[in-house]
PDB file of N, CA and C in Angstrom:
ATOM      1  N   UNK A   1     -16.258  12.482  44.724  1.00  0.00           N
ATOM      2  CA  UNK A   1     -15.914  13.740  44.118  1.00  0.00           C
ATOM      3  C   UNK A   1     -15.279  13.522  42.764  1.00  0.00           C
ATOM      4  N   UNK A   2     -14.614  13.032  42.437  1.00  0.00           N
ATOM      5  CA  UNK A   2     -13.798  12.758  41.009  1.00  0.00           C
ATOM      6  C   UNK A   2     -14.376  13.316  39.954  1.00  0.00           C
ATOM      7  N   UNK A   3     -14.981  14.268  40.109  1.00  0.00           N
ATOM      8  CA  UNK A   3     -14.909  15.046  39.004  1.00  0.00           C
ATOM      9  C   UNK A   3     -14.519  15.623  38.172  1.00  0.00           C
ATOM     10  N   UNK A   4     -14.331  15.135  36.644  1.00  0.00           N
ATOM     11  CA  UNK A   4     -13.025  16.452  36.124  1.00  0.00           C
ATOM     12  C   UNK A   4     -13.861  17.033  35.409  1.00  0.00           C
ATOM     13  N   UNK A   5     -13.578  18.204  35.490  1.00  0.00           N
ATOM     14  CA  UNK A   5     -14.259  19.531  34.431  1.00  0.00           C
ATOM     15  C   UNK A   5     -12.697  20.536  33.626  1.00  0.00           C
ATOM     16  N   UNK A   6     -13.314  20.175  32.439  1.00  0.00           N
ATOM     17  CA  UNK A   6     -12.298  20.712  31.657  1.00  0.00           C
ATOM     18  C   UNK A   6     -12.506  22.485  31.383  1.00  0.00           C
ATOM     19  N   UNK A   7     -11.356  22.710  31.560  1.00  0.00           N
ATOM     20  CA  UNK A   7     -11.347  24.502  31.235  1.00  0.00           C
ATOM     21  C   UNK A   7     -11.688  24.775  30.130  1.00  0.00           C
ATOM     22  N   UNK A   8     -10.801  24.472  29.168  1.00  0.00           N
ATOM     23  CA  UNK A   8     -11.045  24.557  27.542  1.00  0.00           C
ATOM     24  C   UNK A   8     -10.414  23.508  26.832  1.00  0.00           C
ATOM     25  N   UNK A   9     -10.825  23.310  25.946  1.00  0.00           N
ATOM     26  CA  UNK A   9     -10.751  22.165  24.723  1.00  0.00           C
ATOM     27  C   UNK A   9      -9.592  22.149  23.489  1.00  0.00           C
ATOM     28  N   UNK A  10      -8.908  21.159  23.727  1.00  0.00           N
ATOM     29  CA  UNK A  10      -7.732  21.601  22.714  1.00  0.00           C
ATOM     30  C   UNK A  10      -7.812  21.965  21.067  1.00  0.00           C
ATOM     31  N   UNK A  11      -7.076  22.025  20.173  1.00  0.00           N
ATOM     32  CA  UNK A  11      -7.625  22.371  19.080  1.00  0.00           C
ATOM     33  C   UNK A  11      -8.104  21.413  18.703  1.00  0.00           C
ATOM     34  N   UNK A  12      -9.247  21.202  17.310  1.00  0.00           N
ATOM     35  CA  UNK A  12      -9.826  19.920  16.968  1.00  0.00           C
ATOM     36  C   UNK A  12     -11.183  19.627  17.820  1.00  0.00           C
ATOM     37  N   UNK A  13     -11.310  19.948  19.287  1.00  0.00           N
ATOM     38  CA  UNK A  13     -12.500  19.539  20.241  1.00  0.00           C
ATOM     39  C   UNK A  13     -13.020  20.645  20.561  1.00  0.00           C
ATOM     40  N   UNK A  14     -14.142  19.984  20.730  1.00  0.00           N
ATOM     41  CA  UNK A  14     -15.288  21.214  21.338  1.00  0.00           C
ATOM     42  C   UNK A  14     -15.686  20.082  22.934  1.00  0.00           C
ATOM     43  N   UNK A  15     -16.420  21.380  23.290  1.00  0.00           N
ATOM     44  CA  UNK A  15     -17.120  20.969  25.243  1.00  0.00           C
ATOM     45  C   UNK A  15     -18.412  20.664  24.806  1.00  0.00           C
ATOM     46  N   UNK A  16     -18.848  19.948  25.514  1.00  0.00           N
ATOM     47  CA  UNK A  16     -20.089  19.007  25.441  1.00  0.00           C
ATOM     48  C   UNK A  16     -20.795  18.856  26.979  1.00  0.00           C
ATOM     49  N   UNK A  17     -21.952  18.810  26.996  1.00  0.00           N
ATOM     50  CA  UNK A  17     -22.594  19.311  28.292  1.00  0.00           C
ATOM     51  C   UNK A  17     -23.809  17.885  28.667  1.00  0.00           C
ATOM     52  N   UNK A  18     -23.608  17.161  29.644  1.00  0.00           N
ATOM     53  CA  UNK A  18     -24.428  16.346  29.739  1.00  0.00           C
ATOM     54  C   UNK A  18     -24.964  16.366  31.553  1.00  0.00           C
ATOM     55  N   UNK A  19     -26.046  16.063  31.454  1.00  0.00           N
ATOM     56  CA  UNK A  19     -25.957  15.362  33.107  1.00  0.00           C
ATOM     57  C   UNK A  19     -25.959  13.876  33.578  1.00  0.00           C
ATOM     58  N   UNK A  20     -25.040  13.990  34.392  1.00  0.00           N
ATOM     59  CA  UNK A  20     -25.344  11.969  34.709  1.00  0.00           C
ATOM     60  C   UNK A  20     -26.398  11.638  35.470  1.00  0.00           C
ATOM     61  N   UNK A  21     -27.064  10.928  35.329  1.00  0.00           N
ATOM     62  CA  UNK A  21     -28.016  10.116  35.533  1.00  0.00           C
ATOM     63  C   UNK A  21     -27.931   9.606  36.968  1.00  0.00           C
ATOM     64  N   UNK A  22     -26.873   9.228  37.132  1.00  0.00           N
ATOM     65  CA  UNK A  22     -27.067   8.469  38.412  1.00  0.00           C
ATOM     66  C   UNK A  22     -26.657   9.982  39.689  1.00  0.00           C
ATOM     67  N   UNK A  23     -25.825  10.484  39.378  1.00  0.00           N
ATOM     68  CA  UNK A  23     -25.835  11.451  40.573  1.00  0.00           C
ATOM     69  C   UNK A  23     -26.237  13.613  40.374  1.00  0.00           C
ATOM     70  N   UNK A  24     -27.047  13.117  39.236  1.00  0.00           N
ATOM     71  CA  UNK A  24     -27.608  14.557  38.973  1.00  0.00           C
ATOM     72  C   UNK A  24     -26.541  15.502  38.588  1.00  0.00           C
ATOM     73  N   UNK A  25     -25.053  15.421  38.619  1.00  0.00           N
ATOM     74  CA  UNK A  25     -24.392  16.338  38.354  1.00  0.00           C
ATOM     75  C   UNK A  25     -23.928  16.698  37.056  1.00  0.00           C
ATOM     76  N   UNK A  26     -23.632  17.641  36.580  1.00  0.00           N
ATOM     77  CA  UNK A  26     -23.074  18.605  35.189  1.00  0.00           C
ATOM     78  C   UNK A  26     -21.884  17.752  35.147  1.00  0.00           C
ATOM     79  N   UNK A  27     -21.922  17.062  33.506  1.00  0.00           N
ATOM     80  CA  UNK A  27     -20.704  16.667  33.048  1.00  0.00           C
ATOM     81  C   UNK A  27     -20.293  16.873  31.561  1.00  0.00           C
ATOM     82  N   UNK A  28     -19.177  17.848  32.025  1.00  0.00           N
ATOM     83  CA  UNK A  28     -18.506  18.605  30.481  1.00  0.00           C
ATOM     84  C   UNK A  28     -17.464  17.752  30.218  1.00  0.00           C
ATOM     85  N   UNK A  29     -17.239  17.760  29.075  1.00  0.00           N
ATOM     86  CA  UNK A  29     -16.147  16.567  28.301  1.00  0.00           C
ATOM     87  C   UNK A  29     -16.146  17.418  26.936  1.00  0.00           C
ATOM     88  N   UNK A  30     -14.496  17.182  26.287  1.00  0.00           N
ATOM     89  CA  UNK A  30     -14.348  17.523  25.198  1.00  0.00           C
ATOM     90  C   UNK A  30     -14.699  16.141  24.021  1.00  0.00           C
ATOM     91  N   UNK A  31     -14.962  16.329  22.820  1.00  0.00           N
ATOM     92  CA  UNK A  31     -15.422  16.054  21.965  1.00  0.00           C
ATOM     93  C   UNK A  31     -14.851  16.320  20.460  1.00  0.00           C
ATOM     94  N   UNK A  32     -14.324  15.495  19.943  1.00  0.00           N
ATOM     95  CA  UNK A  32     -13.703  15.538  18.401  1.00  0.00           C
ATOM     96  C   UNK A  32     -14.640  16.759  17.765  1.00  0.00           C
ATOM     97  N   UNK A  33     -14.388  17.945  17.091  1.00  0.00           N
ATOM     98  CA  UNK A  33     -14.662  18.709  16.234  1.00  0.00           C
ATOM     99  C   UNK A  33     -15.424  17.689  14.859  1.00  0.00           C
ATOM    100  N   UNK A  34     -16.788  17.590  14.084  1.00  0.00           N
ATOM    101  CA  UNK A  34     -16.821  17.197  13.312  1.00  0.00           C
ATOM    102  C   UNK A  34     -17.281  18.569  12.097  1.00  0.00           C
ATOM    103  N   UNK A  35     -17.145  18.362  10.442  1.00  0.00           N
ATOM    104  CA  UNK A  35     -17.267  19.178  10.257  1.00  0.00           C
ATOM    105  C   UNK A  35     -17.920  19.033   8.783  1.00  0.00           C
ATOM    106  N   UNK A  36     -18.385  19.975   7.677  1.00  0.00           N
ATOM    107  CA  UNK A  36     -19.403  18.883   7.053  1.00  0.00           C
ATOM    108  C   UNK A  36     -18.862  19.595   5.399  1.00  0.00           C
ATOM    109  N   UNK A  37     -18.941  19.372   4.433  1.00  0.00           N
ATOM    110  CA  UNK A  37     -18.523  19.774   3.519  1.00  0.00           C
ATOM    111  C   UNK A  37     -19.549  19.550   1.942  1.00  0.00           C
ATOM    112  N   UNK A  38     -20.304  20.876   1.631  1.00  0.00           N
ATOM    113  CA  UNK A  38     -21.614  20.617   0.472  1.00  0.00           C
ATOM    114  C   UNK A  38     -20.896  20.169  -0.773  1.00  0.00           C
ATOM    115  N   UNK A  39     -19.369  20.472  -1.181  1.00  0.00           N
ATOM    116  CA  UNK A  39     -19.390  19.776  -2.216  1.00  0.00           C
ATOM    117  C   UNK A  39     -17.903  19.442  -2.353  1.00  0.00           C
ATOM    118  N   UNK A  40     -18.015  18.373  -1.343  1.00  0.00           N
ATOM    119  CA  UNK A  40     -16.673  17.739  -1.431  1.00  0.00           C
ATOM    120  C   UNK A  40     -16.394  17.276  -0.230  1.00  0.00           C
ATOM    121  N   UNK A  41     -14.697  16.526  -0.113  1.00  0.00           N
ATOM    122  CA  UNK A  41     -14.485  15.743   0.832  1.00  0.00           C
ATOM    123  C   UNK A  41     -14.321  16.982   2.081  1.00  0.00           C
ATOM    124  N   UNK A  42     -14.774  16.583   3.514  1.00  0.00           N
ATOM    125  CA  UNK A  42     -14.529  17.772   4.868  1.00  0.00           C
ATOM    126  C   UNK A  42     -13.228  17.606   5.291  1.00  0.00           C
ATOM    127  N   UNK A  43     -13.297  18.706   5.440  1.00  0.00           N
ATOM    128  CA  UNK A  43     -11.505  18.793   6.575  1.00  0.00           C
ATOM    129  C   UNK A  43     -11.654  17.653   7.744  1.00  0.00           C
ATOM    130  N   UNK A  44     -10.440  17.933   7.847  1.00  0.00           N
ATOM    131  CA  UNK A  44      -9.846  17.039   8.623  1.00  0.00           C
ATOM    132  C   UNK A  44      -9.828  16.926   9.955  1.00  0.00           C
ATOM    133  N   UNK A  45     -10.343  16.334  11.253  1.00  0.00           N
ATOM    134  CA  UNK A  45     -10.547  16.855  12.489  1.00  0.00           C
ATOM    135  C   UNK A  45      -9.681  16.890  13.297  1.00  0.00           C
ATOM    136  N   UNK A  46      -8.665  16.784  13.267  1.00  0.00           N
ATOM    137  CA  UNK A  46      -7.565  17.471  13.589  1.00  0.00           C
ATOM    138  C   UNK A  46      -6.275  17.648  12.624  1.00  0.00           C
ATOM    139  N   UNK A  47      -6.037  18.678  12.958  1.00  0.00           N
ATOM    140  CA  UNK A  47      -4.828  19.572  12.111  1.00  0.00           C
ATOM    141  C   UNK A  47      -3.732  18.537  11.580  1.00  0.00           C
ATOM    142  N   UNK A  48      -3.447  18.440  10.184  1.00  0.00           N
ATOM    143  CA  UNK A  48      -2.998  17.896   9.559  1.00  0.00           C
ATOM    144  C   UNK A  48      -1.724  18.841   9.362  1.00  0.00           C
ATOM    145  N   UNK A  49      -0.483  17.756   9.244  1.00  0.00           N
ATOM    146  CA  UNK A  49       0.941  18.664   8.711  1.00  0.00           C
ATOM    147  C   UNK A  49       1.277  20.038   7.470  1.00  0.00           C
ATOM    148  N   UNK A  50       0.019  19.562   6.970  1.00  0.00           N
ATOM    149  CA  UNK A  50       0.527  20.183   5.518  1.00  0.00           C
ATOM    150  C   UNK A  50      -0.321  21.431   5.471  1.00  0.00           C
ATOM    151  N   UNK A  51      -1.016  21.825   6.026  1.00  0.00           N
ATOM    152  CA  UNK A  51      -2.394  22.128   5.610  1.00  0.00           C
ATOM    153  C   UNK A  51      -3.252  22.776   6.999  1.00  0.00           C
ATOM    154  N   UNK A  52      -2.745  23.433   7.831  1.00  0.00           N
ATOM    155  CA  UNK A  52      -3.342  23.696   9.087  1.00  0.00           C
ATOM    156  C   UNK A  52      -4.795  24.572   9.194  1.00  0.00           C
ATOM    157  N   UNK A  53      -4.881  25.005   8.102  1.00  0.00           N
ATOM    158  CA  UNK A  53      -6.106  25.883   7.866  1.00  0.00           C
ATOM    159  C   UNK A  53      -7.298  25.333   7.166  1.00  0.00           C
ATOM    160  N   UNK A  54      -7.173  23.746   6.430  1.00  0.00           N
ATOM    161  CA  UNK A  54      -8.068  22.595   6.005  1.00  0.00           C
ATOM    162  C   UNK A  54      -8.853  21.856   7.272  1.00  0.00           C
ATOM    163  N   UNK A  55      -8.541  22.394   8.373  1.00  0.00           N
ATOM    164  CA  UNK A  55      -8.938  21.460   9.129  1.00  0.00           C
ATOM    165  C   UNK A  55     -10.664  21.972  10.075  1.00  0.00           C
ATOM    166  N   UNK A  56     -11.093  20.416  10.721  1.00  0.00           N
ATOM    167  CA  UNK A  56     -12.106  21.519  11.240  1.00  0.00           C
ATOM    168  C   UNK A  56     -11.820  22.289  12.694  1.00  0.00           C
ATOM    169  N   UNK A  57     -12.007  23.718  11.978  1.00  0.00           N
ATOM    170  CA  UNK A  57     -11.449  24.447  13.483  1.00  0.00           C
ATOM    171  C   UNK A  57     -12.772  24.268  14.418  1.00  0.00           C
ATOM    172  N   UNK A  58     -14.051  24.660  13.778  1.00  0.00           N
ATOM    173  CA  UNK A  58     -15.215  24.665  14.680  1.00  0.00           C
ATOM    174  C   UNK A  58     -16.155  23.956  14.437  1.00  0.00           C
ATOM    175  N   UNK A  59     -16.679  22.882  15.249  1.00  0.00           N
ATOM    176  CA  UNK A  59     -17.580  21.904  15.057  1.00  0.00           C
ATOM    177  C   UNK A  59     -18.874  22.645  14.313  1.00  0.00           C
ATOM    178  N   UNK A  60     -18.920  21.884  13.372  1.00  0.00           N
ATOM    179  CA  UNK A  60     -20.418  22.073  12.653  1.00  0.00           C
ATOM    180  C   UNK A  60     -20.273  22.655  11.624  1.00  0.00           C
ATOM    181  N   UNK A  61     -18.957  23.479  11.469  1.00  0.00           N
ATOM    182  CA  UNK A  61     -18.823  24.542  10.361  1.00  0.00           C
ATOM    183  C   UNK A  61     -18.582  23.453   8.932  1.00  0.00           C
ATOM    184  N   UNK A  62     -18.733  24.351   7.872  1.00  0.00           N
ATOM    185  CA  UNK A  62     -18.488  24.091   6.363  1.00  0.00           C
ATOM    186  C   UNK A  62     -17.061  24.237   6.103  1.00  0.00           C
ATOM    187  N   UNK A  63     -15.866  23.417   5.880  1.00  0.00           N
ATOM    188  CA  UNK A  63     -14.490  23.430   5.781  1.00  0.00           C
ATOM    189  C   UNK A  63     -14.229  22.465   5.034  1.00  0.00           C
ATOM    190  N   UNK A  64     -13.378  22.447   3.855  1.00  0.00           N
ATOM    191  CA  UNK A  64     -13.459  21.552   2.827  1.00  0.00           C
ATOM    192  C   UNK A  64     -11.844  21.086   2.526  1.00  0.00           C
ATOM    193  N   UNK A  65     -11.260  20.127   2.245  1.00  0.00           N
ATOM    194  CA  UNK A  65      -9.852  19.508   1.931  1.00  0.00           C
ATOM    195  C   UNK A  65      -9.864  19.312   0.480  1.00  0.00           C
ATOM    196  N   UNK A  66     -10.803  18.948  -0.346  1.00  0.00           N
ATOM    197  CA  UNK A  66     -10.726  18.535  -1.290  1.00  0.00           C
ATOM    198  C   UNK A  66     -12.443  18.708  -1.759  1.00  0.00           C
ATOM    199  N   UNK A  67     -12.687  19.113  -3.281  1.00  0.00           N
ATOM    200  CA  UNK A  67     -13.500  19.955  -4.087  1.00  0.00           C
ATOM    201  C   UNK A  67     -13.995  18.943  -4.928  1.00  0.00           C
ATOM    202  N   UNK A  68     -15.668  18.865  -5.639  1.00  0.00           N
ATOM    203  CA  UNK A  68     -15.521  17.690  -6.479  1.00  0.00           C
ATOM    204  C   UNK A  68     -15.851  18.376  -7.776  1.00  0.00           C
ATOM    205  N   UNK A  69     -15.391  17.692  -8.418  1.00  0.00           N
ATOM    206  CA  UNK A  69     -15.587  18.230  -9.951  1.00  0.00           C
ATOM    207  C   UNK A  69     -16.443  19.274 -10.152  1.00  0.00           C
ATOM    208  N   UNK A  70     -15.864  20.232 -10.997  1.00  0.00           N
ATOM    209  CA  UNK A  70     -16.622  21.403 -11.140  1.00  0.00           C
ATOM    210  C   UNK A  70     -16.939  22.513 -10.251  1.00  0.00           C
ATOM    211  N   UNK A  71     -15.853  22.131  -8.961  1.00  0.00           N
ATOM    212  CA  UNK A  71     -15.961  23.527  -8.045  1.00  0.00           C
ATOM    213  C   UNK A  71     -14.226  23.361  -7.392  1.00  0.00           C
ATOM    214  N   UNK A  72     -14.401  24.646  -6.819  1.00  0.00           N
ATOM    215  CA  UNK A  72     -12.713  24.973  -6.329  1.00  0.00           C
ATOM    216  C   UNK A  72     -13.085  25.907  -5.262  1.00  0.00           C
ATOM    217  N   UNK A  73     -11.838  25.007  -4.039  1.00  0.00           N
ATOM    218  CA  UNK A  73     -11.469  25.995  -3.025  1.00  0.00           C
ATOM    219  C   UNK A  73     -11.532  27.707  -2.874  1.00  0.00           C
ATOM    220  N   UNK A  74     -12.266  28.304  -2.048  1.00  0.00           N
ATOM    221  CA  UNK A  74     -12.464  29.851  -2.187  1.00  0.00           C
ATOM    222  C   UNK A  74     -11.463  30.045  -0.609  1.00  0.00           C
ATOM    223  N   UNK A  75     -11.604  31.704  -0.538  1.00  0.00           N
ATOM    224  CA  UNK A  75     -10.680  31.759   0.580  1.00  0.00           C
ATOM    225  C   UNK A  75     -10.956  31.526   1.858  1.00  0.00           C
ATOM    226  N   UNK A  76     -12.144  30.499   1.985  1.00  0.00           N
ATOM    227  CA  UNK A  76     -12.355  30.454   3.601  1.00  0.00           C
ATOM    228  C   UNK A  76     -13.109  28.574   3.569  1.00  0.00           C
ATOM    229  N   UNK A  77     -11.952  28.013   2.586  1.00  0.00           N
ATOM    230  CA  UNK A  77     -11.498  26.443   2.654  1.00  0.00           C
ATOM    231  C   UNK A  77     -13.510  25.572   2.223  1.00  0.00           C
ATOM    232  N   UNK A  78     -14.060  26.324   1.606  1.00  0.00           N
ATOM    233  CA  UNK A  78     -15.189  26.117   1.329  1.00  0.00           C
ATOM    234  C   UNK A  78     -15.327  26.031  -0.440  1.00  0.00           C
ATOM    235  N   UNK A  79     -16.039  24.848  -0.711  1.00  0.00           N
ATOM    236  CA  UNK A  79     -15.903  24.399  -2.295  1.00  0.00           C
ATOM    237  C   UNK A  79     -17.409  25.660  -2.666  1.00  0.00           C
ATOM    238  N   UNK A  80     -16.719  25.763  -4.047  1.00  0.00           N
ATOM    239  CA  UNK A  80     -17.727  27.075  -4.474  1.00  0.00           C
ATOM    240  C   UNK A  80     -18.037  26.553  -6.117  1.00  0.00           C
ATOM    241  N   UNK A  81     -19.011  26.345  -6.738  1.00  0.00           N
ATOM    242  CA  UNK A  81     -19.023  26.533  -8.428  1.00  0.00           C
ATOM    243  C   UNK A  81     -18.059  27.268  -9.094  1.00  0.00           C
ATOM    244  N   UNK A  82     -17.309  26.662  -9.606  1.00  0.00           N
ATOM    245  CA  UNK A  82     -16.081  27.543 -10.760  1.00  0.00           C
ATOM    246  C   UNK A  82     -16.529  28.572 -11.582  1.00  0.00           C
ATOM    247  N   UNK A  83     -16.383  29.599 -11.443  1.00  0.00           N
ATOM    248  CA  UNK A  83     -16.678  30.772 -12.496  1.00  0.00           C
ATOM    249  C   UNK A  83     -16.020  31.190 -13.148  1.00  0.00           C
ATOM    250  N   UNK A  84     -15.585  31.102 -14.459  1.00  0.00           N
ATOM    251  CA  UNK A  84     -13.968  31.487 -14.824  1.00  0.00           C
ATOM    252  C   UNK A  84     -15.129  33.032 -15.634  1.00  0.00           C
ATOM    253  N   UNK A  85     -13.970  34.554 -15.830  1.00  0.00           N
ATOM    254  CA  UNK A  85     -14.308  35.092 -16.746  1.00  0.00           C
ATOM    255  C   UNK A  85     -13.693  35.132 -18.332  1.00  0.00           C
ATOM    256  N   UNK A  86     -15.045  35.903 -19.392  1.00  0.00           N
ATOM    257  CA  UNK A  86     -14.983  36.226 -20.385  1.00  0.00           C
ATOM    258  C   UNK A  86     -14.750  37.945 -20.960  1.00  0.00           C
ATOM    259  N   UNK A  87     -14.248  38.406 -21.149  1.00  0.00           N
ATOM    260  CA  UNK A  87     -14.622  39.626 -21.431  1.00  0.00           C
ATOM    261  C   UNK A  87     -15.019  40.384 -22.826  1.00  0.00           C
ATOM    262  N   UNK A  88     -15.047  39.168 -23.918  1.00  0.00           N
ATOM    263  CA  UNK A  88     -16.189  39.413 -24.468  1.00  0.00           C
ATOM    264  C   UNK A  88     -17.086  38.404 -25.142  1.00  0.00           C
ATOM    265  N   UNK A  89     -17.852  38.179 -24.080  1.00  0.00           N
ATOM    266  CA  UNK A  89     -18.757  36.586 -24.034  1.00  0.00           C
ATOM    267  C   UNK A  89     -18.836  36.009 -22.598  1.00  0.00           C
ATOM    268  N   UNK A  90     -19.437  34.780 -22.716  1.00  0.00           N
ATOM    269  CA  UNK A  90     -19.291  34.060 -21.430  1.00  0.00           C
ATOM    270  C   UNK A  90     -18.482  33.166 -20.677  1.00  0.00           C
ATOM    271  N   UNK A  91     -18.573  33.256 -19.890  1.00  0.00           N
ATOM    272  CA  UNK A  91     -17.103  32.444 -18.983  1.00  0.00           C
ATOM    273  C   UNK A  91     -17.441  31.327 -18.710  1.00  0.00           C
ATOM    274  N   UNK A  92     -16.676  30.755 -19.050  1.00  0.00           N
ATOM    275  CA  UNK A  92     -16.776  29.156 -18.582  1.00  0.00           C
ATOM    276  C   UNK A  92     -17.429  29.103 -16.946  1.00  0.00           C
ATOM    277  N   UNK A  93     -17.854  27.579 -17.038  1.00  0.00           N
ATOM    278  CA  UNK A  93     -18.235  27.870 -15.376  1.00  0.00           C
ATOM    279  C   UNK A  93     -17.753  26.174 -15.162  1.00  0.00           C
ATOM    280  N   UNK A  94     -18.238  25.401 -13.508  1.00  0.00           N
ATOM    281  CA  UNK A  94     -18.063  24.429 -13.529  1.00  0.00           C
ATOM    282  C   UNK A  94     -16.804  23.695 -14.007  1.00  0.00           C
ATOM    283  N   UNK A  95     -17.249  22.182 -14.473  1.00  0.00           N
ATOM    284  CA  UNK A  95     -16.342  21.472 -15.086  1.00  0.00           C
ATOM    285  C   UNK A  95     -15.258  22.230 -16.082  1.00  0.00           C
ATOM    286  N   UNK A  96     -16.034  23.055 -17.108  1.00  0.00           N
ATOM    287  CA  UNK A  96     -15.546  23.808 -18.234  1.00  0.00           C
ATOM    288  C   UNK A  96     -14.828  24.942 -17.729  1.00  0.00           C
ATOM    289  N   UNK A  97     -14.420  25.215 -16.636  1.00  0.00           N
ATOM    290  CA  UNK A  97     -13.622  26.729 -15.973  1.00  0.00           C
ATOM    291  C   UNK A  97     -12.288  25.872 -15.168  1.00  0.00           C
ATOM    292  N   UNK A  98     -11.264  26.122 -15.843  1.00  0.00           N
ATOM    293  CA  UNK A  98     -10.259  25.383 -15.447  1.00  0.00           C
ATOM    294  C   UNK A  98      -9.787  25.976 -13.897  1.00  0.00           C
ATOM    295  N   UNK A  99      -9.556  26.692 -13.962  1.00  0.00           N
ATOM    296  CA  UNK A  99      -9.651  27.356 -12.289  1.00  0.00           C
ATOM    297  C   UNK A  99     -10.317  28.687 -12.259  1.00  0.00           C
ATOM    298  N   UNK A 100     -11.159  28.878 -10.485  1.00  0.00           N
ATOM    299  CA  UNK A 100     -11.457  30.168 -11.036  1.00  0.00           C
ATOM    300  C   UNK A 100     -11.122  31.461 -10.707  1.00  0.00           C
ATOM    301  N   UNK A 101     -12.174  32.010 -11.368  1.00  0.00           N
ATOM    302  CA  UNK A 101     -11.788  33.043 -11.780  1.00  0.00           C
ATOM    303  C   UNK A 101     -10.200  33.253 -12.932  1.00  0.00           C
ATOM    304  N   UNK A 102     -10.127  32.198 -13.807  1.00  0.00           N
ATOM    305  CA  UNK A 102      -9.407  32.483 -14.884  1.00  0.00           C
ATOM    306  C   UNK A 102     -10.116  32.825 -15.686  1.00  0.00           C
ATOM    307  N   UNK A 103      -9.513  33.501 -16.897  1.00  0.00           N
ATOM    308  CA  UNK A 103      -9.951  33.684 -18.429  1.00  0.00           C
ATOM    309  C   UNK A 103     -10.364  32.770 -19.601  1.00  0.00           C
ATOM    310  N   UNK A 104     -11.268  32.193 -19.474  1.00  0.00           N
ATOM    311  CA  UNK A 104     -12.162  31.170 -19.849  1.00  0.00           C
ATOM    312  C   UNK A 104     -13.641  31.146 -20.514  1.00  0.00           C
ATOM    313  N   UNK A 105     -13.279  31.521 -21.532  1.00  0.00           N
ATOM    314  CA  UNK A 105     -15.117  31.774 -22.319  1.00  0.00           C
ATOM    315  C   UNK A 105     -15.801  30.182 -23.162  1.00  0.00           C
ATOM    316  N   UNK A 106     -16.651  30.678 -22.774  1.00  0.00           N
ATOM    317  CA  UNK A 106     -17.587  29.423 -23.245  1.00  0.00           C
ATOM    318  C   UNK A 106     -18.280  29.675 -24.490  1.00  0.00           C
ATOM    319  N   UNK A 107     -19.141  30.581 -24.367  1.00  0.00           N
ATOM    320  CA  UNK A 107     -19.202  31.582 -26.371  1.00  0.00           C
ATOM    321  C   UNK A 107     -18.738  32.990 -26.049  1.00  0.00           C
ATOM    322  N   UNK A 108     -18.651  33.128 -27.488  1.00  0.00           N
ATOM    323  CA  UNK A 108     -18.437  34.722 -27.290  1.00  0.00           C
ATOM    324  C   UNK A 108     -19.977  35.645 -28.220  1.00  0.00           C
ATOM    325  N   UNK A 109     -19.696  36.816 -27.733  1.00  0.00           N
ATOM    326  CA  UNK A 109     -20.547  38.063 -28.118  1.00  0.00           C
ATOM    327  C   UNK A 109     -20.460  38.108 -29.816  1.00  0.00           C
ATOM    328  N   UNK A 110     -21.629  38.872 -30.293  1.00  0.00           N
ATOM    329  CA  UNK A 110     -21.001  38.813 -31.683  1.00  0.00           C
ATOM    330  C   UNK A 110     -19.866  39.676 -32.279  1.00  0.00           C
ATOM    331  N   UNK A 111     -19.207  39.121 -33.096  1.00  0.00           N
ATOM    332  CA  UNK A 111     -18.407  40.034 -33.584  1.00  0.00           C
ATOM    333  C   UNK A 111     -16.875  38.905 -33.362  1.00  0.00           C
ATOM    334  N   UNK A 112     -17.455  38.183 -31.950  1.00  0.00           N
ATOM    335  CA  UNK A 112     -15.605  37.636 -31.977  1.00  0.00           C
ATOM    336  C   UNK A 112     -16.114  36.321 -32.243  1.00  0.00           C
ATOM    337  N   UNK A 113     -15.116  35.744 -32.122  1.00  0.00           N
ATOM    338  CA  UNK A 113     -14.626  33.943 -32.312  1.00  0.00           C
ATOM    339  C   UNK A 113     -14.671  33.368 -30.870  1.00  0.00           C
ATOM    340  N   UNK A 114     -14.200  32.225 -31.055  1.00  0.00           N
ATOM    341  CA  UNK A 114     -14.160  31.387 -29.860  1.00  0.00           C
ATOM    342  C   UNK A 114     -12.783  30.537 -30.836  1.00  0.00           C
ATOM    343  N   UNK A 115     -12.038  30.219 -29.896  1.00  0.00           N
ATOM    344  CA  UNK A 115     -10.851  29.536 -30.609  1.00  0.00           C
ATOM    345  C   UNK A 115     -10.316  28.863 -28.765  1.00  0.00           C
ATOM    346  N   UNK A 116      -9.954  27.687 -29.584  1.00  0.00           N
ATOM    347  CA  UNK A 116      -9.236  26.859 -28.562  1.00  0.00           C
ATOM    348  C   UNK A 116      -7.669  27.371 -28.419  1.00  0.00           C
ATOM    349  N   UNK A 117      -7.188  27.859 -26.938  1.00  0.00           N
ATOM    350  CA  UNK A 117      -5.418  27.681 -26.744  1.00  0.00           C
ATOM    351  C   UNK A 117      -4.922  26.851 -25.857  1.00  0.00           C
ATOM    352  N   UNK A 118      -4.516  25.562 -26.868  1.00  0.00           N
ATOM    353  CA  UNK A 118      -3.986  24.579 -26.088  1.00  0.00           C
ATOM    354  C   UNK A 118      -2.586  25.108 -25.731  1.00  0.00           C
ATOM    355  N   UNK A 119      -2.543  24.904 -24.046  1.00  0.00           N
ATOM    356  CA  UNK A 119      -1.133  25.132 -24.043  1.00  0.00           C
ATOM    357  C   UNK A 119      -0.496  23.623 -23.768  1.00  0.00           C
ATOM    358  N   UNK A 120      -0.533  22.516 -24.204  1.00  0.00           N
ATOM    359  CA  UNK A 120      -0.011  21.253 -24.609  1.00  0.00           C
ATOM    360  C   UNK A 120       0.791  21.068 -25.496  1.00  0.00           C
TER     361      UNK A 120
END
């Protein structure tokens, strides 16, 4: 008999469904959460101190810790292309959009300038 069947899976794991081989019976086991990330490093598979919402809550999902050049964290821990706006001209995007959705033009419309403000 020694069977253990788990109720539910702590945070970080998911249930996993196999049959054994040798005596035909259903065997559920929890399983590390893995989790996958399109542009950048993936969360973390289990919940980290700093950061409890970086992590992967549900196996398979898109959850991101860290962004690679030219994109930034959106509100559901997923790396996105930087879009900064312009309002009269175009907004920086990518590398060139310092965070987004800031105020960031790349050219402008006619009539204005483009001028650098270093705040350095």
């Amino acid at each position: 008999n020694n069977l253990e069947v788990c109720a539910s899976c702590a945070h970080g794991y998911h249930s996993t469904f196999d049959n054994d081989l040798n005596t035909g019976r259903l065997i559920v086991k929890c399983e590390v959460n893995v989790c996958f990330c399109s542009h950048g490093t993936p969360g973390d598979t289990i919940p980290p101190d700093g950061h409890p919402n970086r992590y992967c809550h549900t196996h398979g999902e898109e959850v991101c810790k860290v962004c690679a050049s030219g994109y930034g964290l959106n509100s559901k821990n997923v790396c996105e292309w930087k879009q900064c706006t312009c309002s009269n001209g175009v907004g920086a995007v990518g590398v060139h959009c310092f965070m987004q959705g800031s105020k960031d033009c790349d050219s402008c419309m006619g009539g204005f300038t483009l001028f650098m403000d270093d705040p350095f």
